[in-house]
Protein backbone atom coordinates (compact mmCIF):
# COMPACT_ATOMS: atom_id res chain seq x y z
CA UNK A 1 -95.16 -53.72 -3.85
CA UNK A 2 -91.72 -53.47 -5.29
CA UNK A 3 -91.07 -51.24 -8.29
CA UNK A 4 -87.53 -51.57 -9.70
CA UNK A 5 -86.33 -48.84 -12.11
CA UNK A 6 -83.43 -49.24 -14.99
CA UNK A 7 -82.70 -46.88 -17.49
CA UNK A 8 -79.89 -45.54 -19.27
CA UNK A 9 -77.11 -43.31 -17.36
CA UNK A 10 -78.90 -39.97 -17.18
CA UNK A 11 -82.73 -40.32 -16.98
CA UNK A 12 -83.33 -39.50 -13.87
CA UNK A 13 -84.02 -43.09 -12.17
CA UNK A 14 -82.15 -41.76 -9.03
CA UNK A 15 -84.29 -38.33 -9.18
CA UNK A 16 -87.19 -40.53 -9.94
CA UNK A 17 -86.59 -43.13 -7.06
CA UNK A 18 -86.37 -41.17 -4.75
CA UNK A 19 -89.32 -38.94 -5.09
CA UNK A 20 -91.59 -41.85 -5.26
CA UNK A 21 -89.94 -43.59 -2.70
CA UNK A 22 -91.17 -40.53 -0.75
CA UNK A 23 -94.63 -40.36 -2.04
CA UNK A 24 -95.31 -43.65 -1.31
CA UNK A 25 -93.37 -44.12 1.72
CA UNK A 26 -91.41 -46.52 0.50
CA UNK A 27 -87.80 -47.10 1.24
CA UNK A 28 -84.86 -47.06 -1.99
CA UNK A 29 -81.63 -48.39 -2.52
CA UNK A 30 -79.74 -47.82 -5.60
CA UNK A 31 -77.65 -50.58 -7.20
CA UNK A 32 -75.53 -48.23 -8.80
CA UNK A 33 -74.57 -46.41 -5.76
CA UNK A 34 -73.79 -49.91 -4.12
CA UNK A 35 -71.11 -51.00 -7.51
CA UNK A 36 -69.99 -47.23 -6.82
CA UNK A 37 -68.82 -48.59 -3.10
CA UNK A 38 -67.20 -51.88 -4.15
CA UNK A 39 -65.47 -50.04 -7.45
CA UNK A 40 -64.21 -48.12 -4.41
CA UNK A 41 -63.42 -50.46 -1.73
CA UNK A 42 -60.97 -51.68 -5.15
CA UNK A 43 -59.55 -47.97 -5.46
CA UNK A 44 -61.31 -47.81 -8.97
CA UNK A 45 -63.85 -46.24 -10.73
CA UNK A 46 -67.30 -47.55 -11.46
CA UNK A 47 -65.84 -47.49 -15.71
CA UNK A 48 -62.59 -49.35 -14.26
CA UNK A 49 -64.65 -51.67 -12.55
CA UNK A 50 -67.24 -52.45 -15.46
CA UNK A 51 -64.51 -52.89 -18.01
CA UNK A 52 -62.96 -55.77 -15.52
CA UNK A 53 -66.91 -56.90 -15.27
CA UNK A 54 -66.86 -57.86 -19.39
CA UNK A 55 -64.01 -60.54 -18.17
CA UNK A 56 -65.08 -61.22 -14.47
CA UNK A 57 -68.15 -61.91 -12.90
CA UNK A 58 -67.22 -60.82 -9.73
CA UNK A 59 -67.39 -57.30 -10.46
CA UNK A 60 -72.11 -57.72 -11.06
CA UNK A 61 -72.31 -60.96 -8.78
CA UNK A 62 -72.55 -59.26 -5.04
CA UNK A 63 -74.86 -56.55 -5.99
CA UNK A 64 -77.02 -59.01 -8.22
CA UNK A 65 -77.06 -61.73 -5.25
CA UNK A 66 -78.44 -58.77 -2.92
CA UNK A 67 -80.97 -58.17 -5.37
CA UNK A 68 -82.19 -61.77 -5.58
CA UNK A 69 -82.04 -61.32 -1.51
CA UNK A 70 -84.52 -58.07 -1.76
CA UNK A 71 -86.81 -59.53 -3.95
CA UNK A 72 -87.34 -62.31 -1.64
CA UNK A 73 -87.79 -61.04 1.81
CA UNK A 74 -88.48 -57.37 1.29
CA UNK A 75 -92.10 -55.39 0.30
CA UNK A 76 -92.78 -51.12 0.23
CA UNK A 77 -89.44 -50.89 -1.74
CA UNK A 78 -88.22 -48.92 -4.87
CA UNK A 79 -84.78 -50.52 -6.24
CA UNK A 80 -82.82 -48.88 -8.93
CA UNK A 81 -80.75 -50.12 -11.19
CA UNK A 82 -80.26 -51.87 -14.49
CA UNK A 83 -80.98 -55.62 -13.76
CA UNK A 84 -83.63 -55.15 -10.76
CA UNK A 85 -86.36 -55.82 -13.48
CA UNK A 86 -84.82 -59.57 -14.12
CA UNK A 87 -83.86 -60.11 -10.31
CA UNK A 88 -86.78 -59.26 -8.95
CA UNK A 89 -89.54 -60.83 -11.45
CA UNK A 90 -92.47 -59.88 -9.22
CA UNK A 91 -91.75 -55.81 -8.75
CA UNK A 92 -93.85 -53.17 -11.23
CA UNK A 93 -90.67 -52.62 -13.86
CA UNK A 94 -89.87 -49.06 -15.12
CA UNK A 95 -87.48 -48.35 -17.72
CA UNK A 96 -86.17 -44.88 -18.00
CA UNK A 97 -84.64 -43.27 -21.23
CA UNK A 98 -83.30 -40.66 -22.43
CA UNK A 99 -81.37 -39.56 -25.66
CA UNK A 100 -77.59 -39.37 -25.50
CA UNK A 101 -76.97 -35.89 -25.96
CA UNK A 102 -78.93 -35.20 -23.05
CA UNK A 103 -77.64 -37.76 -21.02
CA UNK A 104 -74.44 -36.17 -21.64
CA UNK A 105 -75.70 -32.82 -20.99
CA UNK A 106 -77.90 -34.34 -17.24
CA UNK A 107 -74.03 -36.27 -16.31
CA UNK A 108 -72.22 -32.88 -16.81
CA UNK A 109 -74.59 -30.80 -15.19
CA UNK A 110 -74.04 -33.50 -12.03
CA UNK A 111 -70.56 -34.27 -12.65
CA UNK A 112 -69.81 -33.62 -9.14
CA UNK A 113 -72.04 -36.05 -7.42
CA UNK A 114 -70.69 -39.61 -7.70
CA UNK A 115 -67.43 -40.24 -6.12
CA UNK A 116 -67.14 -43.68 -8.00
CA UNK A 117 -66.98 -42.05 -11.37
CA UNK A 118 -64.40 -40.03 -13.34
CA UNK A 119 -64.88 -36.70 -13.85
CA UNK A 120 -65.46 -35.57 -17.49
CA UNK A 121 -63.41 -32.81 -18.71
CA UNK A 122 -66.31 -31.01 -21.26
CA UNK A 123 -69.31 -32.42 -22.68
CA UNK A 124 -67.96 -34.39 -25.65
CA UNK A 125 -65.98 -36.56 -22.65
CA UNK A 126 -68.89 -36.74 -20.61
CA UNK A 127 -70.73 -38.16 -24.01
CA UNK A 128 -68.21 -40.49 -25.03
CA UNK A 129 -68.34 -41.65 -21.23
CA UNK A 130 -71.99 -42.79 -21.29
CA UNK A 131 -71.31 -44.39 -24.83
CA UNK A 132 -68.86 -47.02 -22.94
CA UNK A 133 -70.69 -47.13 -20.09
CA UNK A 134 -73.89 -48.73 -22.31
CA UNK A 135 -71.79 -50.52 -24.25
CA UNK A 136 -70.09 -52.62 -21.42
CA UNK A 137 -73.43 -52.88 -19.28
CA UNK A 138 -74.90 -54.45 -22.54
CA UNK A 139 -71.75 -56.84 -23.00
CA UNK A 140 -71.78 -57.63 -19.69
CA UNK A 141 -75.53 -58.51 -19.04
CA UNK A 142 -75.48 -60.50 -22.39
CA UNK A 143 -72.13 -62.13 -21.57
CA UNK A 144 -73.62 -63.25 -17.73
CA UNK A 145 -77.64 -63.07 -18.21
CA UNK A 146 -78.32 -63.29 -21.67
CA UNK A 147 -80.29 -59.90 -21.48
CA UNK A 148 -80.30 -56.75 -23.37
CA UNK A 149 -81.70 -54.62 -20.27
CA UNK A 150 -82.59 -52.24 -22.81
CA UNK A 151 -85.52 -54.25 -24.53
CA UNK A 152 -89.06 -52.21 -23.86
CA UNK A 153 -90.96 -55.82 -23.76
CA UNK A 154 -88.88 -56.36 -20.17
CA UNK A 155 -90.99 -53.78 -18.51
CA UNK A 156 -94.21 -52.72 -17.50
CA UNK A 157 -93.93 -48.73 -18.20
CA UNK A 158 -91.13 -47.36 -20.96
CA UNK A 159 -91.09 -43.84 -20.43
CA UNK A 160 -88.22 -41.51 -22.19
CA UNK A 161 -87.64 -38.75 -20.27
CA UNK A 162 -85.53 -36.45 -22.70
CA UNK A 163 -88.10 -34.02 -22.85
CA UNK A 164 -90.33 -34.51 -19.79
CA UNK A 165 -90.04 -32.54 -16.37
CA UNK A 166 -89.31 -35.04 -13.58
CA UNK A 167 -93.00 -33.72 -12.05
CA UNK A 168 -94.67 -35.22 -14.75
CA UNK A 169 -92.40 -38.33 -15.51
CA UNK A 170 -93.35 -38.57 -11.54
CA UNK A 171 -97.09 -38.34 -12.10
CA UNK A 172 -97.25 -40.86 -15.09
CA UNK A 173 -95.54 -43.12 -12.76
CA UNK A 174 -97.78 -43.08 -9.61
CA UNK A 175 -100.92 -42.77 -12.42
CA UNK A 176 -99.76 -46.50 -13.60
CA UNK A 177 -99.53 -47.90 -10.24
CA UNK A 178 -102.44 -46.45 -8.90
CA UNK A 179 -104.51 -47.91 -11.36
CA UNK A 180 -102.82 -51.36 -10.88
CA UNK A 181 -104.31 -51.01 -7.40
């Protein structure tokens, strides 16, 4: 089984991932932290690198291509990112939101743990931040795919997380698949 999770910037799909890919013993790869390497291969950030995505395809095509390649010739995998849902048709797709102001609140609480991204200053930056971070992910995947990544009818479990514990967000998660099974 694949199980590909997107979500909005601060609802824990990384968190998430990663505990499940250790519950199930399965391995994870995060799209995001692969755009994070080419934004910095280009000496920008993952923003700088998105806003030159709403002109040029290059900036989606490599890590979309890889998961196409994933979806094809792997199994026992968790992927996250935004588009692994439409990529990889097959996989069990989770979406993962969360209300802004605690996005905002999760991505300054973490602000130190992505080299690819600016650091915000206070909280209102680190708001405004995730504002034009949806906005150009949802010009971009209309612009090149012609999908809002954000529509609940993409995915097999919509969960917001604003005001769940990752333990249980966790538990709902492996509940789902286990009964798939």
């Amino acid at each position: 089984m694949i199980i590909t999770i997107s979500g909005i910037p601060g609802s824990g799909k990384s968190t998430i991932g990663k505990i499940l890919a250790q519950k199930l013993g399965y391995k994870y790869l995060s799209m995001g932290d692969l755009r994070g390497e080419i934004a910095l291969k280009h000496n920008l950030t993952i923003d700088e690198l998105n806003k030159i995505g709403e002109t040029e395809s290059w900036t989606d095509k490599e890590t979309d291509e890889y998961q196409k390649k994933l979806g094809a010739t792997s199994d026992n995998l968790i992927v996250e990112g935004r588009l692994g849902f439409h990529f990889i048709p097959h996989s069990f797709k989770i979406f993962l939101n969360v209300g802004t102001k605690e996005a905002a609140q999760r991505a300054w609480q973490s602000r130190d743990s992505r080299p690819d991204e600016k650091r915000p200053k206070n909280l209102a930056e680190a708001e405004d931040n995730l504002l034009l971070r949806l906005a150009s992910d949802k010009k971009r995947y209309l612009k090149y795919y012609q999908i809002d990544y954000t529509e609940p009818t993409n995915f097999d479990l919509f969960l917001d997380t604003t005001n769940l514990p990752i333990p249980e967000v966790v538990k709902i998660i492996l509940d789902k698949i286990q009964a798939l099974r």
